[in-house]
Protein backbone atom coordinates (compact mmCIF):
# COMPACT_ATOMS: atom_id res chain seq x y z
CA UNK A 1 84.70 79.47 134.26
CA UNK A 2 87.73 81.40 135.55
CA UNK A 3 90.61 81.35 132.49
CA UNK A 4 94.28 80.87 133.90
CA UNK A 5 96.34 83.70 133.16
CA UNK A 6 99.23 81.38 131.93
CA UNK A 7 96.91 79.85 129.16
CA UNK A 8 96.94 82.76 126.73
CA UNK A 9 101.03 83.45 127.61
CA UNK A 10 103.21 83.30 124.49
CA UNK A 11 106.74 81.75 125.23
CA UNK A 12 109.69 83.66 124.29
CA UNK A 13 109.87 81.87 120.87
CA UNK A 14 106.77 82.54 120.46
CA UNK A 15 106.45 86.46 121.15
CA UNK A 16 105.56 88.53 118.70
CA UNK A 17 108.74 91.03 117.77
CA UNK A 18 107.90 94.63 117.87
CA UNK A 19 109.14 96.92 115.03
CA UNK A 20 111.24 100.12 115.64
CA UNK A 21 108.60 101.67 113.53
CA UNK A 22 106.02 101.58 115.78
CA UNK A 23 107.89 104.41 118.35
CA UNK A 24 109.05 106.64 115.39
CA UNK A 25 106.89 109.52 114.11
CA UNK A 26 106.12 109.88 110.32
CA UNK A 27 105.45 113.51 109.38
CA UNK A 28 105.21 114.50 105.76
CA UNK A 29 106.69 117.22 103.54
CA UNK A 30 104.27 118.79 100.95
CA UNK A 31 105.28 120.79 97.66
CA UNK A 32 101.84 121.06 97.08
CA UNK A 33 102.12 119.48 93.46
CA UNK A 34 99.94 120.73 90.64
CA UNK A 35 98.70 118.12 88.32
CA UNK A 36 98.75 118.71 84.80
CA UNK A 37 95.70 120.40 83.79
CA UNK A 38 94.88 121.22 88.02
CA UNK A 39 94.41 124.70 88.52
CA UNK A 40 96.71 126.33 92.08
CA UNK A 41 93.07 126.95 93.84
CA UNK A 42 92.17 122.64 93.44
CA UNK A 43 95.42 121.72 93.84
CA UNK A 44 95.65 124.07 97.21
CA UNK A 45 92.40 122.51 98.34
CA UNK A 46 93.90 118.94 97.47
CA UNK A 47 96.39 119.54 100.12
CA UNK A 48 94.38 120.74 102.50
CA UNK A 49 92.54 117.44 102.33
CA UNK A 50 95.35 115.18 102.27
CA UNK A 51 96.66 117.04 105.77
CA UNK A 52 92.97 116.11 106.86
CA UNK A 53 93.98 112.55 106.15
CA UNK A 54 97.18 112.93 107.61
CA UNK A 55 95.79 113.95 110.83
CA UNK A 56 92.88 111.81 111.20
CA UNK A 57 95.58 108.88 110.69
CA UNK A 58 97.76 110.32 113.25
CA UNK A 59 100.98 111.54 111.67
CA UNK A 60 103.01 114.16 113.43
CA UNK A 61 103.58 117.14 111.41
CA UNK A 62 102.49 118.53 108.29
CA UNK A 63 105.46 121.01 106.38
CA UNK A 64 105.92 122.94 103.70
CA UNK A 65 108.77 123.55 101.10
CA UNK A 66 109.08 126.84 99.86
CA UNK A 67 110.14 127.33 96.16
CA UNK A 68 109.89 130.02 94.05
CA UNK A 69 109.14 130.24 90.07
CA UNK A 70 108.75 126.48 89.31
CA UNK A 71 105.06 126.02 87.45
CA UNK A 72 104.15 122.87 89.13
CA UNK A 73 105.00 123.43 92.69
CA UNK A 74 102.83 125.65 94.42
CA UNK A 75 104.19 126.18 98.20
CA UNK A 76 105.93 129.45 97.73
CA UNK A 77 103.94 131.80 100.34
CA UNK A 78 104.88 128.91 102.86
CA UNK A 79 103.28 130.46 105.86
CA UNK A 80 99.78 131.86 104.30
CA UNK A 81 99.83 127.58 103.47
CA UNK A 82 100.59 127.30 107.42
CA UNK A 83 97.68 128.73 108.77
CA UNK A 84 95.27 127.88 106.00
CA UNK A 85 96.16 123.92 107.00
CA UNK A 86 96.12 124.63 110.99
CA UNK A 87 92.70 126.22 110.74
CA UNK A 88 91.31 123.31 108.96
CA UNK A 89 93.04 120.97 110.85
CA UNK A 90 92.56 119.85 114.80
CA UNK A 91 96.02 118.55 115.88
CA UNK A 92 98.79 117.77 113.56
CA UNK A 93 101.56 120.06 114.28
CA UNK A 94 101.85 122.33 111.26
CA UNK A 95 105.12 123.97 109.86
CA UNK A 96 107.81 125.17 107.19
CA UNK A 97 110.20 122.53 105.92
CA UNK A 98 111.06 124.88 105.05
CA UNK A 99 111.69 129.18 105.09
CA UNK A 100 114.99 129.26 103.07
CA UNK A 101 116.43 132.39 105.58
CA UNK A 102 118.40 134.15 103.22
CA UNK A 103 115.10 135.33 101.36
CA UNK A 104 113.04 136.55 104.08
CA UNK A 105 113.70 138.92 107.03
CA UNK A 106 114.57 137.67 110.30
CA UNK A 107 112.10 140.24 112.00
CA UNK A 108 109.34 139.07 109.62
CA UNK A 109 109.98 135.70 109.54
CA UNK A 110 109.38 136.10 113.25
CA UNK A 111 106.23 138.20 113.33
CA UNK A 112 104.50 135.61 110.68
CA UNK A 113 105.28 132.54 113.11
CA UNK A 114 104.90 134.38 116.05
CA UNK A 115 101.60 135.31 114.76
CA UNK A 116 100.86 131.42 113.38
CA UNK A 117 101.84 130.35 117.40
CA UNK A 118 99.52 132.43 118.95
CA UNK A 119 96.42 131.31 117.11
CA UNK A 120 97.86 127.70 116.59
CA UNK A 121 99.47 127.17 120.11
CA UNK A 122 101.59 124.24 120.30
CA UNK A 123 101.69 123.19 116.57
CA UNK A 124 104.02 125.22 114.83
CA UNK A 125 106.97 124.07 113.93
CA UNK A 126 110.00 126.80 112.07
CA UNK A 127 112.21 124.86 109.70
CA UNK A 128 114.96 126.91 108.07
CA UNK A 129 117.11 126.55 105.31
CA UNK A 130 120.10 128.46 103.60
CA UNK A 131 119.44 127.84 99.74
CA UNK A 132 116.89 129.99 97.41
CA UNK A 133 114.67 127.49 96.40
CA UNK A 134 115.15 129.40 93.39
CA UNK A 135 117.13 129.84 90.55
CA UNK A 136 119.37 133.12 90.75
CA UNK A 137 117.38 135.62 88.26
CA UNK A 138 114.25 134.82 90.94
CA UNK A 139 116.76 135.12 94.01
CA UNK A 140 117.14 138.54 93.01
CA UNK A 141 113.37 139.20 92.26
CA UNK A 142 113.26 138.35 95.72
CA UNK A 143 115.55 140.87 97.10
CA UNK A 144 117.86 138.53 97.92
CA UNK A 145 121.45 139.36 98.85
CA UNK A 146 123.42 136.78 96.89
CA UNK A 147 125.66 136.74 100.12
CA UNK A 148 123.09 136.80 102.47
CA UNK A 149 123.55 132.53 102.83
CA UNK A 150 126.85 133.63 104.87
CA UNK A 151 124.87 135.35 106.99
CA UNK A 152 123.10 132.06 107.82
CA UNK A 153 123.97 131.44 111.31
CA UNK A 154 124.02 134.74 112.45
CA UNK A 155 120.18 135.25 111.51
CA UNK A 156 119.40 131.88 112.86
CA UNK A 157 120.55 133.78 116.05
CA UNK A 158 118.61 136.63 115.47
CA UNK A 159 115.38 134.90 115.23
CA UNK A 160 116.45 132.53 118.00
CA UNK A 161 116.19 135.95 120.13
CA UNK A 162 113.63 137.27 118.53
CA UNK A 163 111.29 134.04 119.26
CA UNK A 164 112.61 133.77 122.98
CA UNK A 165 111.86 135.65 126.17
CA UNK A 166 112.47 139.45 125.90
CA UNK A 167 116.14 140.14 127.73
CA UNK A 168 115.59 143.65 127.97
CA UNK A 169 118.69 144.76 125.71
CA UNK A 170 117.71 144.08 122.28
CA UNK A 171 116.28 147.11 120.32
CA UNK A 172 114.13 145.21 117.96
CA UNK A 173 111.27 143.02 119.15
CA UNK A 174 108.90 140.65 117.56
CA UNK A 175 105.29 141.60 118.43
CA UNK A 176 103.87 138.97 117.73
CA UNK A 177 106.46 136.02 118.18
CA UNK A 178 108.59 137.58 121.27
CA UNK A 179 108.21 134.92 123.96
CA UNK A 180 106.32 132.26 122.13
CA UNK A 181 109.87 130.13 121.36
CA UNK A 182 108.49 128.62 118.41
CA UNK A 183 110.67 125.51 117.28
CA UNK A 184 113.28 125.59 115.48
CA UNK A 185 114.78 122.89 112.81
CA UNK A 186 117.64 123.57 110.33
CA UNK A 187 117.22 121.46 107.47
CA UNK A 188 120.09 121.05 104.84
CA UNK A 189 121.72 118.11 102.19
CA UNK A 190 125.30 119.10 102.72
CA UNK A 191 127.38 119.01 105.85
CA UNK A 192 127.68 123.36 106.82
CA UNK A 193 123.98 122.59 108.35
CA UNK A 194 124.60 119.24 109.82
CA UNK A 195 127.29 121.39 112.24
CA UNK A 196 125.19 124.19 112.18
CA UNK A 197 122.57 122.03 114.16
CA UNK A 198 124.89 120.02 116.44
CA UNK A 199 126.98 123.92 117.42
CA UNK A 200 123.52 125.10 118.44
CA UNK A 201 121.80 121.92 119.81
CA UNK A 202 119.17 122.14 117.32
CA UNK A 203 116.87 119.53 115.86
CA UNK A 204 118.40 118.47 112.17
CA UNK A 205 116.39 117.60 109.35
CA UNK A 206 118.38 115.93 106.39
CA UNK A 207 117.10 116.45 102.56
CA UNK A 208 117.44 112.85 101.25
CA UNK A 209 113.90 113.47 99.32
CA UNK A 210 116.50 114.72 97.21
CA UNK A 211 119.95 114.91 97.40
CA UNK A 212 121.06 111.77 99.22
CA UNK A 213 124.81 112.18 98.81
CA UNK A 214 125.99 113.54 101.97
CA UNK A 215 123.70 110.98 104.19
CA UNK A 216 125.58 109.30 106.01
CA UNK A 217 128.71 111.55 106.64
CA UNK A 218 126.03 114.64 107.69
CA UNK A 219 124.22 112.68 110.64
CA UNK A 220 127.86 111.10 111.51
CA UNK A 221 128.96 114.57 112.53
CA UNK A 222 125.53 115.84 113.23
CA UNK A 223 125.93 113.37 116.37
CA UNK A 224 129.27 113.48 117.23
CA UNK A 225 129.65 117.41 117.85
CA UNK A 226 126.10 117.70 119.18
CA UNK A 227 126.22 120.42 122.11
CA UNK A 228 122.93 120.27 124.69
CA UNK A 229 120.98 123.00 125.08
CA UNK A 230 117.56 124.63 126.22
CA UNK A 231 115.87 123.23 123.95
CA UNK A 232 117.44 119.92 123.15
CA UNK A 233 119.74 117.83 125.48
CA UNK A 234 120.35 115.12 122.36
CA UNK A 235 120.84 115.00 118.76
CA UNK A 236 117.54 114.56 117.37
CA UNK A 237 117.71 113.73 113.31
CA UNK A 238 114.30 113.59 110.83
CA UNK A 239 115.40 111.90 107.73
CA UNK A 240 113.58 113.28 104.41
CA UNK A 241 112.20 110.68 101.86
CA UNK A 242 110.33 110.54 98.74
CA UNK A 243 107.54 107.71 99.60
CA UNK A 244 106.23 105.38 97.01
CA UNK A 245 103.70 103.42 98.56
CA UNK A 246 100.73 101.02 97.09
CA UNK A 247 99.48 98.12 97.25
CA UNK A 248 101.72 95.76 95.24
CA UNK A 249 105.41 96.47 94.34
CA UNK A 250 104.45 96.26 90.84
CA UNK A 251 101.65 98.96 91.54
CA UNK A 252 104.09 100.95 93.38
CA UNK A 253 107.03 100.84 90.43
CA UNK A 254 103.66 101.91 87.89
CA UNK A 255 103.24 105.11 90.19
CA UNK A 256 106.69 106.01 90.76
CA UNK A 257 106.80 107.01 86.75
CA UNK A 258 105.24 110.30 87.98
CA UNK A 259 107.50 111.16 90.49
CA UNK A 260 110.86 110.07 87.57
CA UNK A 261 109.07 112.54 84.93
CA UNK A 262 108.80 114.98 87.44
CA UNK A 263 112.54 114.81 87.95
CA UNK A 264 113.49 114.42 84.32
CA UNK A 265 111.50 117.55 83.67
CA UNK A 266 113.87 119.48 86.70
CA UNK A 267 117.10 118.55 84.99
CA UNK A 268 115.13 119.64 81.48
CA UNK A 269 114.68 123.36 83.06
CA UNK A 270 110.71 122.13 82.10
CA UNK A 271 107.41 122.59 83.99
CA UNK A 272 107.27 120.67 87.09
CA UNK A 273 103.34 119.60 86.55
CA UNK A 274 103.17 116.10 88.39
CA UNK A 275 101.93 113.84 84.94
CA UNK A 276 100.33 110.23 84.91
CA UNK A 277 102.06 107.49 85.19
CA UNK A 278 102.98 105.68 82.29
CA UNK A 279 103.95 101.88 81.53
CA UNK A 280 107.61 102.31 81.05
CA UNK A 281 109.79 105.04 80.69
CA UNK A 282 111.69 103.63 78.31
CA UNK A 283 112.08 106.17 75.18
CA UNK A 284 111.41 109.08 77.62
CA UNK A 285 115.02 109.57 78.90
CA UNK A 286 118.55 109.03 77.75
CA UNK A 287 120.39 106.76 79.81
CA UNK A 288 122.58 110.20 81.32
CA UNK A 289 119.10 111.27 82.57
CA UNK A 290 117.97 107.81 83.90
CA UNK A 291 121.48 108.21 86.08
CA UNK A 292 120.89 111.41 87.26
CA UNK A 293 116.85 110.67 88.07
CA UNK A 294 117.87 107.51 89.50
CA UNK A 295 120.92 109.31 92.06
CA UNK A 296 118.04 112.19 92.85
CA UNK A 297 115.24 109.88 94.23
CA UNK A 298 118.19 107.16 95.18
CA UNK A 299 116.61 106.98 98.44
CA UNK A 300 113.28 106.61 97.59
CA UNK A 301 111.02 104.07 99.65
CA UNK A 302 109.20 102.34 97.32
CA UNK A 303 107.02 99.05 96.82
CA UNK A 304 103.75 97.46 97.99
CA UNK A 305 103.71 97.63 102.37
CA UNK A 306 105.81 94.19 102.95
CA UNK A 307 108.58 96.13 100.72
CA UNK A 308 108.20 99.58 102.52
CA UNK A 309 108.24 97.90 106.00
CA UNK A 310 111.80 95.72 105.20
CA UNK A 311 113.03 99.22 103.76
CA UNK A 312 112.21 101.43 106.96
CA UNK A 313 113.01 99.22 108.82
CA UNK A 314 116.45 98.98 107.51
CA UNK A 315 117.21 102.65 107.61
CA UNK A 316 115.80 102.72 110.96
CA UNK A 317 118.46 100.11 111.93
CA UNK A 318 121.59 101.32 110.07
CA UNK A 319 121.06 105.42 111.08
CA UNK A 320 118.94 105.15 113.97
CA UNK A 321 116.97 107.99 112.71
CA UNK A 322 114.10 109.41 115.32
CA UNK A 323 111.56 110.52 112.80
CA UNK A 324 110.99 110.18 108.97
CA UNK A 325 109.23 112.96 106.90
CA UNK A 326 108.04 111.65 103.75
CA UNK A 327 107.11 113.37 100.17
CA UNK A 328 104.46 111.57 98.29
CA UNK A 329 104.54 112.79 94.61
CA UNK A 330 101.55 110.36 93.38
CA UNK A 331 99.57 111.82 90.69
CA UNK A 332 95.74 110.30 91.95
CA UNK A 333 94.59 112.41 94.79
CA UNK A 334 92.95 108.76 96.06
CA UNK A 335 96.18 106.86 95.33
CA UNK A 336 98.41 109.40 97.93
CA UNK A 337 95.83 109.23 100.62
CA UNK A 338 95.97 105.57 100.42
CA UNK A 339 99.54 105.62 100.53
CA UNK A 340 98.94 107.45 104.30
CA UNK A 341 97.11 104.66 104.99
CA UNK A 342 99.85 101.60 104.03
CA UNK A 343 102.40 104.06 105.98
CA UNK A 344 100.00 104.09 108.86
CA UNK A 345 99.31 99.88 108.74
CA UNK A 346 103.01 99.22 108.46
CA UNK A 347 103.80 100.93 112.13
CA UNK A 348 101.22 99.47 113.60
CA UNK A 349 102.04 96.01 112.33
């Protein structure tokens, strides 16, 4: 019996509303955190298999931090991390979220992605920053000019060249990386990158994992002195956010303990070893430190996946952002992968 095509039609009040989430990419941003008591070889091999999760579920990029001298955190040789994740992986694009410029040389920064392009074609990604990711005594273990930050835009330039088609007048070349035009992001929390990004018509990526302060203002002018270019003809903004996700709010408020100790223990000067969650944190700070924890992870999306939906969903409305990259500071290797999964239900809902 033949099934009219009008009987299964929903009427316009009855049409189901698509969310914004379901056209906007999630990508995460890993620190690769070391649990208390987790050696750097398991917890390296625990973020190999949450990538493995991330691209079986289908998000769009996998990126690492780099920081330097901070027991806990273990990105620091950010693109060894790179390639170790794209081997093991089959098609997440893979990147640095990312090389903080002013300790690295442009030349070599271009080599190692040039190299990382040309086994990994089409999934690297080159995010670069202007800050230490250090605290000045390692700065200068690192060679690092304490004035090289000025230098900023004129090495994004440099590696801009280095990265693009040979033009036959520049004495230095990147073998590998010359001609391989590798992406480029600039990533920053203040406003200098924000303009940075929109001079050069450059993808942006703001911190608000983080430092949350300069939001709104930073994609304001991000947009409005955008300048087309080659490789972008419109402002294109990835908003950074710690992620919280489980599968009740209260759950979700249980697990976010980690993530508050793990800040309390930054403003401490103590190690950064991710540490279970615990029932209230109540006793553990004074209410100074609850401020400043509280400002630091102000934008944090947490709550069961009705909660984390609304929220997205929100942001997604009030900044129009085109992609979110999320950290996930959960101390339960199951309980993070999971949290991929709610991320994953929620845009397809």
């Amino acid at each position: 019996m033949a099934i009219s095509s009008t009987s299964t039609s929903a009427t316009p009040s009855q049409a189901v509303t698509k969310s914004p989430l379901a056209d906007i990419p999630f990508s995460l941003l890993e620190l690769a955190p070391v649990r208390q008591g987790a050696s750097i070889g398991d917890t390296l091999r625990a973020s190999l298999q949450y990538a493995k999760v991330a691209d079986d579920l289908g998000f769009n990029r996998f990126w690492f931090a780099e920081h330097h001298n901070m027991p806990g955190i273990a990105s620091a040789a950010t693109s060894v991390l790179i390639g170790y994740i794209a081997e093991n992986t089959k098609r997440i694009r893979v990147g640095a979220g990312g090389i903080m410029l002013p300790n690295h040389a442009p030349l070599v920064v271009a080599e190692q992605f040039g190299t990382l392009e040309s086994l990994y074609p089409g999934r690297i990604d080159l995010g670069l920053g202007r800050a230490p990711g250090s605290d000045q005594i390692t700065s200068r273990a690192l060679n690092r000019d304490m004035s090289r930050a000025e230098q900023f835009p004129a090495e994004v330039s440099e590696l801009q060249t280095l990265l693009g088609d040979y033009n036959g007048r520049h004495p230095v070349r990147a073998i590998p990386g010359e001609g391989t035009h590798v992406p480029i992001w600039l990533l920053g929390s203040s406003l200098f990158s924000a303009q940075l990004a929109a001079q050069r018509g450059l993808p942006y990526v703001f911190a608000g994992h983080f430092a949350p302060r300069f939001l709104y203002d930073a994609i304001e002018i991000y947009r409005r002195d955008f300048k087309p270019s080659k490789v972008l003809d419109k402002p294109y903004v990835m908003l950074g956010l710690p992620l919280i996700a489980a599968e009740t709010d209260a759950e979700a408020e249980y697990l976010s303990t980690t993530s508050k100790q793990r800040v309390l223990a930054l403003i401490r000067g103590e190690p950064l070893w991710l540490k279970p969650p615990v029932d209230s944190m109540d006793g553990l700070w004074s209410e100074q430190e609850k401020t400043y924890v509280d400002n630091f992870l102000g934008l944090s999306v947490t709550g069961g996946p009705t909660s984390i939906k609304h929220r997205l969903e929100m942001i997604v409305k009030e900044l129009g952002v085109d992609e979110f990259i999320f950290t996930n500071d959960l101390y339960d290797q199951d309980k993070r992968e999971r949290a991929l999964q709610i991320l994953m239900e929620i845009k397809g809902s």
